[in-house]
Protein backbone atom coordinates (compact mmCIF):
# COMPACT_ATOMS: atom_id res chain seq x y z
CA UNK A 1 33.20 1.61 23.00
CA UNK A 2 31.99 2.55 19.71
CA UNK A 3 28.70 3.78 18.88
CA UNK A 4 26.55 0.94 17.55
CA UNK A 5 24.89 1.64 14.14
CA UNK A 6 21.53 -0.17 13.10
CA UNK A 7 19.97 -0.18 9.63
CA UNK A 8 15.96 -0.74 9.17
CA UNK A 9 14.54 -1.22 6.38
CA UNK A 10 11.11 -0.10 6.23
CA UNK A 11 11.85 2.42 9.05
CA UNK A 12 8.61 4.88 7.47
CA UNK A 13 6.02 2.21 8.66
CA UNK A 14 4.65 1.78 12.10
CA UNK A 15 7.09 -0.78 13.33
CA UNK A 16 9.89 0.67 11.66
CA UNK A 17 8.98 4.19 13.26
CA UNK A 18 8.80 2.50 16.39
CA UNK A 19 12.11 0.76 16.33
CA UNK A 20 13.70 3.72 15.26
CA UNK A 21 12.81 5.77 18.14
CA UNK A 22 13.65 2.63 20.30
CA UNK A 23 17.32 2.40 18.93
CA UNK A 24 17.67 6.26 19.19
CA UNK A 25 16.67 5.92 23.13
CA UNK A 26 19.59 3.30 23.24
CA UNK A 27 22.27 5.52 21.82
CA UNK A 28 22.37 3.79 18.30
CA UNK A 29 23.38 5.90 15.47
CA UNK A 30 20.08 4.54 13.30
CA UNK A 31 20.26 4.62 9.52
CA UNK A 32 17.19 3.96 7.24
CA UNK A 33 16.19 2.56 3.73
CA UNK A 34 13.40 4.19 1.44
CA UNK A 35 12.27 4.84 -1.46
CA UNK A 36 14.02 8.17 -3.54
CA UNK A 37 10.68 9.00 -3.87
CA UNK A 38 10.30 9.03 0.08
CA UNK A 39 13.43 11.56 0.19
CA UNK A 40 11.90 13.95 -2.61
CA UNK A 41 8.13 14.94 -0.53
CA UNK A 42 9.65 13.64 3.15
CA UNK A 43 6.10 15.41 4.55
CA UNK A 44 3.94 13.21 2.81
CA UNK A 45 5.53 10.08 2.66
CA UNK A 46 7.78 9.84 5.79
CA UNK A 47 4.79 11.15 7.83
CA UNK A 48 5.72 9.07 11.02
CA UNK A 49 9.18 9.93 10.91
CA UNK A 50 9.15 13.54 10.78
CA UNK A 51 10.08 14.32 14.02
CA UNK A 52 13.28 11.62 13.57
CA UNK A 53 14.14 13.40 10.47
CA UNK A 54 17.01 15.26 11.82
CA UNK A 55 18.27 12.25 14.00
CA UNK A 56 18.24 9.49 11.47
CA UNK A 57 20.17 8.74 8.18
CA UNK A 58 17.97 7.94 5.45
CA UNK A 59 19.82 6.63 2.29
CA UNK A 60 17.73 5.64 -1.05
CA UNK A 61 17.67 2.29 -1.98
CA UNK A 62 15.40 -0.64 -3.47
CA UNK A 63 14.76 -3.87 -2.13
CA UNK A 64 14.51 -4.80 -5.71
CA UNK A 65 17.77 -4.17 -6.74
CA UNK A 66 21.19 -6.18 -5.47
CA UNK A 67 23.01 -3.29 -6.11
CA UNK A 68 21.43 -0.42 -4.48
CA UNK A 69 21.12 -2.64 -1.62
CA UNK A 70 24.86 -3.77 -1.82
CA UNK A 71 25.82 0.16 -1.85
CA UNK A 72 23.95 0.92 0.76
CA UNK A 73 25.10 -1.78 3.22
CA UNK A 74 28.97 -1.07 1.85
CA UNK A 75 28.63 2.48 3.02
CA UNK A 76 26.58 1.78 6.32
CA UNK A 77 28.33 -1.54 7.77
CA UNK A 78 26.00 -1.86 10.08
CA UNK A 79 26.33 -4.16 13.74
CA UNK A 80 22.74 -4.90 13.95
CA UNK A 81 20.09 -4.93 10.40
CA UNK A 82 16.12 -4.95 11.04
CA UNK A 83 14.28 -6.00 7.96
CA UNK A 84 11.41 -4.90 8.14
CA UNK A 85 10.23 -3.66 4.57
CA UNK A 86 7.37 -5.75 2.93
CA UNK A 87 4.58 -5.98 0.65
CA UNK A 88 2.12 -6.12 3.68
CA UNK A 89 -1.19 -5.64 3.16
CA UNK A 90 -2.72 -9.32 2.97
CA UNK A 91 -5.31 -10.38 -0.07
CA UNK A 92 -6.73 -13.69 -0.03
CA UNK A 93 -7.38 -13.07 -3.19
CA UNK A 94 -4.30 -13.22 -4.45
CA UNK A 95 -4.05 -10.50 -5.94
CA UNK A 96 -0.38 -8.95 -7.38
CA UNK A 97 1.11 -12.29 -6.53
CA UNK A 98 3.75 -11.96 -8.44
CA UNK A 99 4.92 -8.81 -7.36
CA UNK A 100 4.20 -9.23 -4.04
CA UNK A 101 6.71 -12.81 -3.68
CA UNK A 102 9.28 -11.32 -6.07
CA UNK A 103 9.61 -8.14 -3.57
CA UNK A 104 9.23 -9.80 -0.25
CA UNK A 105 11.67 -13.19 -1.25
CA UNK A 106 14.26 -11.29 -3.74
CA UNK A 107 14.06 -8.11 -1.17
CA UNK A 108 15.06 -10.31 2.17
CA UNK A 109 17.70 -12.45 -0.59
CA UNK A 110 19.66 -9.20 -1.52
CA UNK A 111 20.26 -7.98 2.04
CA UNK A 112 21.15 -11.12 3.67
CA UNK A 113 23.37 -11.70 0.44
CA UNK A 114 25.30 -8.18 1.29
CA UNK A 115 25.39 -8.53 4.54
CA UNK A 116 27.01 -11.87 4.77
CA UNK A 117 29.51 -10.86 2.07
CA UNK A 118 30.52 -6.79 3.55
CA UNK A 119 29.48 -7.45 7.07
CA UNK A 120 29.02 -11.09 8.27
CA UNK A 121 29.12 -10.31 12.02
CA UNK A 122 25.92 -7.84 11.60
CA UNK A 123 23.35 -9.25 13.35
CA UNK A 124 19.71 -9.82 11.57
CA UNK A 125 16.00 -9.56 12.18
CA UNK A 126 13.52 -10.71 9.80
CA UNK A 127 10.11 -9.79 10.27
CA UNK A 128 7.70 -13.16 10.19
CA UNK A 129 4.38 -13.02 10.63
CA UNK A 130 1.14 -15.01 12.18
CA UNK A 131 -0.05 -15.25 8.34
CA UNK A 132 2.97 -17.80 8.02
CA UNK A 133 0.45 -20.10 9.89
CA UNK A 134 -2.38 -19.56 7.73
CA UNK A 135 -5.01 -22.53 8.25
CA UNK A 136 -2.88 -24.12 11.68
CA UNK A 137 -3.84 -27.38 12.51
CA UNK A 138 -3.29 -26.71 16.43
CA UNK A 139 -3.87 -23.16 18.84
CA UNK A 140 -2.22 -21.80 19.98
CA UNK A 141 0.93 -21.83 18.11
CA UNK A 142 4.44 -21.59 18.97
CA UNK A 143 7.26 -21.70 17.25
CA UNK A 144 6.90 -25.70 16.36
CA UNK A 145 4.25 -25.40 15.18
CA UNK A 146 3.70 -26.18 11.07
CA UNK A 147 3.35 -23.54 8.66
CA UNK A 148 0.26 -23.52 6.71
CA UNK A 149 0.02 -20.07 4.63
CA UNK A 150 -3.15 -18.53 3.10
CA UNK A 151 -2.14 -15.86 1.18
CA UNK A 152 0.52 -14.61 -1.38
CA UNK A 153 2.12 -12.38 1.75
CA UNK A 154 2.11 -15.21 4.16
CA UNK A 155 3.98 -17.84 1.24
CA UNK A 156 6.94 -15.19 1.11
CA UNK A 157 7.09 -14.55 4.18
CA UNK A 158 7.72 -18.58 4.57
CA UNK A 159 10.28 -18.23 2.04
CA UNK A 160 12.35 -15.66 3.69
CA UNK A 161 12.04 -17.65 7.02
CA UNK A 162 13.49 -20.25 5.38
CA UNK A 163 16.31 -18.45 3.43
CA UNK A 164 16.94 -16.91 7.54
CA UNK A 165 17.53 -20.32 9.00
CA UNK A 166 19.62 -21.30 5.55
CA UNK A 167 21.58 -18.68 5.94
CA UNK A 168 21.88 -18.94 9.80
CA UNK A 169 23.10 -22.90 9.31
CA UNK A 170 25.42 -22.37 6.43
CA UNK A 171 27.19 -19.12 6.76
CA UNK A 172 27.24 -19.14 11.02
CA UNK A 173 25.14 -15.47 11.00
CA UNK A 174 23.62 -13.97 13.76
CA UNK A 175 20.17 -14.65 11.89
CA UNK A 176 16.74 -14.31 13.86
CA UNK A 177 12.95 -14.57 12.84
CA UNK A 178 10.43 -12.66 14.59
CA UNK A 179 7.02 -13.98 14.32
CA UNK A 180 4.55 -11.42 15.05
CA UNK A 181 0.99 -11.56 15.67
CA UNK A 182 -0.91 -8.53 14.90
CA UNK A 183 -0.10 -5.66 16.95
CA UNK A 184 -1.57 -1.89 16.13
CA UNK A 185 -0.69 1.69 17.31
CA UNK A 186 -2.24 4.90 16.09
CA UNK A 187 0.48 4.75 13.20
CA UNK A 188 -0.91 1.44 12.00
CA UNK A 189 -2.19 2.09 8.44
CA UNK A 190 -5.71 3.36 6.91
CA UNK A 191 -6.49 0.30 5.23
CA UNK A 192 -5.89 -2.22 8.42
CA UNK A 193 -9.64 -2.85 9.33
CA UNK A 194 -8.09 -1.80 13.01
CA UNK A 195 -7.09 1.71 12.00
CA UNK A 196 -10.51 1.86 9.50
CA UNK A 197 -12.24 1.55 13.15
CA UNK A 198 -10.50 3.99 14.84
CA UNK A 199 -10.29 6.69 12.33
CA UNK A 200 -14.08 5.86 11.11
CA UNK A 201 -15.33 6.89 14.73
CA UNK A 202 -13.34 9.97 14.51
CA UNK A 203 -14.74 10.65 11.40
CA UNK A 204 -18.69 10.06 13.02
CA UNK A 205 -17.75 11.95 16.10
CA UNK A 206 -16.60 14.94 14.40
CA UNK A 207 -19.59 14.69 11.47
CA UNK A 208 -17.92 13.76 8.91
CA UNK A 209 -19.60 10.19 8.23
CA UNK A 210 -22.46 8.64 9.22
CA UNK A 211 -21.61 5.07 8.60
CA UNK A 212 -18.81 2.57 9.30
CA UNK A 213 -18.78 -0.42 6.55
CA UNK A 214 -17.38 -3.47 7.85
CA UNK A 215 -16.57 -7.08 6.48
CA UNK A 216 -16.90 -10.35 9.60
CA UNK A 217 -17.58 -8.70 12.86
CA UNK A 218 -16.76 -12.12 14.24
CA UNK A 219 -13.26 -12.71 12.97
CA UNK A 220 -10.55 -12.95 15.57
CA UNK A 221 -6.82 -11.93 15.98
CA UNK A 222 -4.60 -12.29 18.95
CA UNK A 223 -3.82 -8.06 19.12
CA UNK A 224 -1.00 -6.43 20.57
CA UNK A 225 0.92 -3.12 21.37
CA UNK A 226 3.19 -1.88 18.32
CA UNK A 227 5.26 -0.32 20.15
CA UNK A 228 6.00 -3.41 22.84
CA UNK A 229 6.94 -5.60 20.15
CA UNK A 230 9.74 -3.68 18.53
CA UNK A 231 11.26 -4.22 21.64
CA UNK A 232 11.55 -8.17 21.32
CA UNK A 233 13.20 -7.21 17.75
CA UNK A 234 15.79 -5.22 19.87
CA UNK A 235 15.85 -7.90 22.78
CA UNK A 236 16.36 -11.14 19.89
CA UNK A 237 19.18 -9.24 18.89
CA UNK A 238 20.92 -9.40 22.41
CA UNK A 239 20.95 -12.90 22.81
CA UNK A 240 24.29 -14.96 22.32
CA UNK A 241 22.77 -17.06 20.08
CA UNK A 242 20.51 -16.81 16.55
CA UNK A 243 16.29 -17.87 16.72
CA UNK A 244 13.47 -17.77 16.37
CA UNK A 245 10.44 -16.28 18.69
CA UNK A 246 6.21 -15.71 18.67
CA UNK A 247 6.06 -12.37 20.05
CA UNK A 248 2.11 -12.48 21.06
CA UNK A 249 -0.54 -11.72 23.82
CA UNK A 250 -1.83 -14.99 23.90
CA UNK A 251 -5.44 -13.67 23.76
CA UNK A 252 -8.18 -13.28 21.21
CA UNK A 253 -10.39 -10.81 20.76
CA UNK A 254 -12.98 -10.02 17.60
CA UNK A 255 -13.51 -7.67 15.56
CA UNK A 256 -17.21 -7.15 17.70
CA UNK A 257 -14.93 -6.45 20.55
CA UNK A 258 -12.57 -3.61 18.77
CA UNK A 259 -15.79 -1.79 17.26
CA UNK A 260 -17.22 -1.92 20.67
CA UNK A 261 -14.61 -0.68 22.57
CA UNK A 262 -13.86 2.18 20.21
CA UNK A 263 -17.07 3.33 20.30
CA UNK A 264 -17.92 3.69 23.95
CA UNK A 265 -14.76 5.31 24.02
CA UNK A 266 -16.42 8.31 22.11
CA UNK A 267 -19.47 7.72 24.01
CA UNK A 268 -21.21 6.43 20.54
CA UNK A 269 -23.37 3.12 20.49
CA UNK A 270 -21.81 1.40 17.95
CA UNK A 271 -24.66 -0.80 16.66
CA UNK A 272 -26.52 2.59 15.06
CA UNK A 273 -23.50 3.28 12.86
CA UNK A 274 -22.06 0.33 11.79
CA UNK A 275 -23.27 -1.77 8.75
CA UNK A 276 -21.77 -5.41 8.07
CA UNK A 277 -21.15 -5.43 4.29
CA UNK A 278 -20.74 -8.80 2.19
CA UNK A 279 -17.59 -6.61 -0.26
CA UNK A 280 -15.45 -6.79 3.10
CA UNK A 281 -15.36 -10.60 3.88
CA UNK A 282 -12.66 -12.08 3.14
CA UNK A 283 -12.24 -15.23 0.89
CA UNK A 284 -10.10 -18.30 2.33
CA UNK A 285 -9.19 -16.26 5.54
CA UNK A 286 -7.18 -17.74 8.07
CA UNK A 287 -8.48 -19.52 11.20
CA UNK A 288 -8.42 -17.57 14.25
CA UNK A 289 -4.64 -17.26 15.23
CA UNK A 290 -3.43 -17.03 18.24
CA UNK A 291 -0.07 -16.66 19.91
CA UNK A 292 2.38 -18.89 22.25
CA UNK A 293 4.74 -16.55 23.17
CA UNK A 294 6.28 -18.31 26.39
CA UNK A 295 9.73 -18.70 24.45
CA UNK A 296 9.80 -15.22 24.14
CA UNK A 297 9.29 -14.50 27.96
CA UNK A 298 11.58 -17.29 29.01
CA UNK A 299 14.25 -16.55 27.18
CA UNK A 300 13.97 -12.69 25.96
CA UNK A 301 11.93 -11.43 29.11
CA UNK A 302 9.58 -10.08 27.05
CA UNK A 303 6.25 -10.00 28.11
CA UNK A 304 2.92 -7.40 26.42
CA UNK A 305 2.20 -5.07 29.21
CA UNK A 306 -0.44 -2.45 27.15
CA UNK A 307 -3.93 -4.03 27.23
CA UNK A 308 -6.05 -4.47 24.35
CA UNK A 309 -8.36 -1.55 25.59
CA UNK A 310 -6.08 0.68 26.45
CA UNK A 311 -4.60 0.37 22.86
CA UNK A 312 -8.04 0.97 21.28
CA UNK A 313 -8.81 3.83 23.53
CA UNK A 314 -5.21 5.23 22.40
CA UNK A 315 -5.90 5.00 18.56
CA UNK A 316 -9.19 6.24 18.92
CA UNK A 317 -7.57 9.70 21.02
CA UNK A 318 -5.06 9.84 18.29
CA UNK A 319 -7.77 10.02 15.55
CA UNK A 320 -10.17 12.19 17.25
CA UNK A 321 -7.26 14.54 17.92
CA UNK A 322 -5.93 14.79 14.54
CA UNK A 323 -9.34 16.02 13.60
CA UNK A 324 -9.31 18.20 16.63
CA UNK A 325 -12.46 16.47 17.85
CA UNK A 326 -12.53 16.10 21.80
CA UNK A 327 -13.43 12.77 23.17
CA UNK A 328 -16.15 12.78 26.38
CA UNK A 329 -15.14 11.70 29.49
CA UNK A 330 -13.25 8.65 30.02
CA UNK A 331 -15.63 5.87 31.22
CA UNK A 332 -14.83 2.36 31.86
CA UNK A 333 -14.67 -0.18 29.10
């Protein structure tokens, strides 16, 4: 039997990283999309990667162009094709929309396009998102439940969803949607409020800053493990048939909660360090999301297994290594 070969797109970013490594462990000969400017300083801009460099393909393409993607796919011919690549850093403000929906909708247009015209048994992943729900109407929510998007990211997300399921019903391909809640790792980027935490109390414990600035201490999000959920991508894959699947923990958990947690973790009371600022809250932000993922376990198996302060202690080790800062004793949180 022939080696199976998988193509991400996106592979630099933390789920793409993730899902590399994942693949690798699985025997997959694992190819990559980025950016020619990616290739030219791989230190700096493939940081997560670097120790995949010599076991992964990395080809240059655009999302924005049909025929750097077509190339890439005709030399690849992938079995299996994670899309993962996105404009994702949500503003309810809107801002960049245009951008932002011509990248994500034209982007997941172009490789489904290729795909189903070089390779139309390769199987697909789209990444969804929780922001496709936006302002739900019910909690938690599954995968019935109606779309409401709040932001630019969330609307083109919906759009590729849909152009998933078109091309799943029309053209018979193995075509699945993952919708992901938010799930974090110590790869997760600066300007997620999640890593801001993390890397903030680093920053205090080692001296470095005095203060962390933060927007709604109250919001919520239903948090998982990054590396648990590229997984499910892998598992939807599997299946006989094409769908679509929440992959979530089911639980909430505020932004109160994270601070806290990361904070006793480096022995620190949080309350003397951390000052709620008005410049961080969010316009028009979603209602407090939060996950059914019972299809998922039925169906896939997969269940989360990390809990949510076990994953904050680990991004909070992470950053407080990288600055070579020791953390005290582990205590209870």
């Amino acid at each position: 039997m022939s080696t199976k070969r998988a193509l991400i797109t996106g592979v630099n970013g933390q789920d793409g990283s993730y899902l590399a490594e994942e693949l690798l462990e699985r025997g997959y000969e694992v190819f990559g999309l980025v950016r020619r400017v990616g290739l030219e300083a791989p230190e700096h801009r493939l940081e997560r990667l670097v120790h995949l460099l010599d076991r992964i393909d990395l080809r240059a393409a655009s999302l924005e162009s049909y025929a750097g993607i077509f190339n890439a796919v005709a030399k690849i011919r992938p079995d299996e094709c994670y899309h993962l690549a996105a404009a994702s850093f949500v503003s309810y403000e809107f801002d960049d929309e245009f951008s932002t929906l011509t990248a994500n909708i034209n982007g997941t247009h172009y490789l489904l396009a290729a795909l189903k015209d070089l390779v139309p048994d390769c199987r697909f992943y789209f990444a969804g998102t929780s922001e496709m729900f936006g302002s739900a109407a019910s909690a938690p929510q599954n995968e019935q439940t109606r779309f409401r998007p709040r932001s630019i990211y969330g609307i083109s997300k919906v759009a590729g969803f849909e152009l998933i399921r078109n091309y799943r019903e029309r053209y018979g391909m193995h075509a699945s949607s993952g919708i992901l809640f938010n799930h974090e790792s110590p790869r997760r980027g600066h300007e997620f409020v999640t890593r801001k935490i993390t890397s903030g109390v680093a920053r205090i414990l080692a001296g470095h800053a005095s203060e962390l600035r933060l927007g709604n201490l109250d919001a919520e999000r239903d948090w998982g493990y990054a590396k648990e959920y590229v997984k499910a991508m892998w598992l939807m894959l599997q299946q006989p048939e094409p769908d679509d699947y929440v992959i979530a923990t089911g639980l909430l958990h505020s932004v109160r909660d994270f601070v806290r947690i990361a904070f006793q973790c480096a022995g620190l009371d949080w309350e003397r360090y951390v000052v709620t600022d008005p410049h961080f809250f969010r316009t028009g932000e979603s209602v407090a999301l939060c996950g059914d993922a019972s299809k998922a376990r039925r169906i896939l198996g997969w269940m989360p297994n990390k809990g949510f302060e076990e994953m904050v202690r680990e991004m909070v080790e992470a950053d407080c290594a990288a600055l070579g800062i020791p953390l005290p004793a582990r205590e209870a949180v």
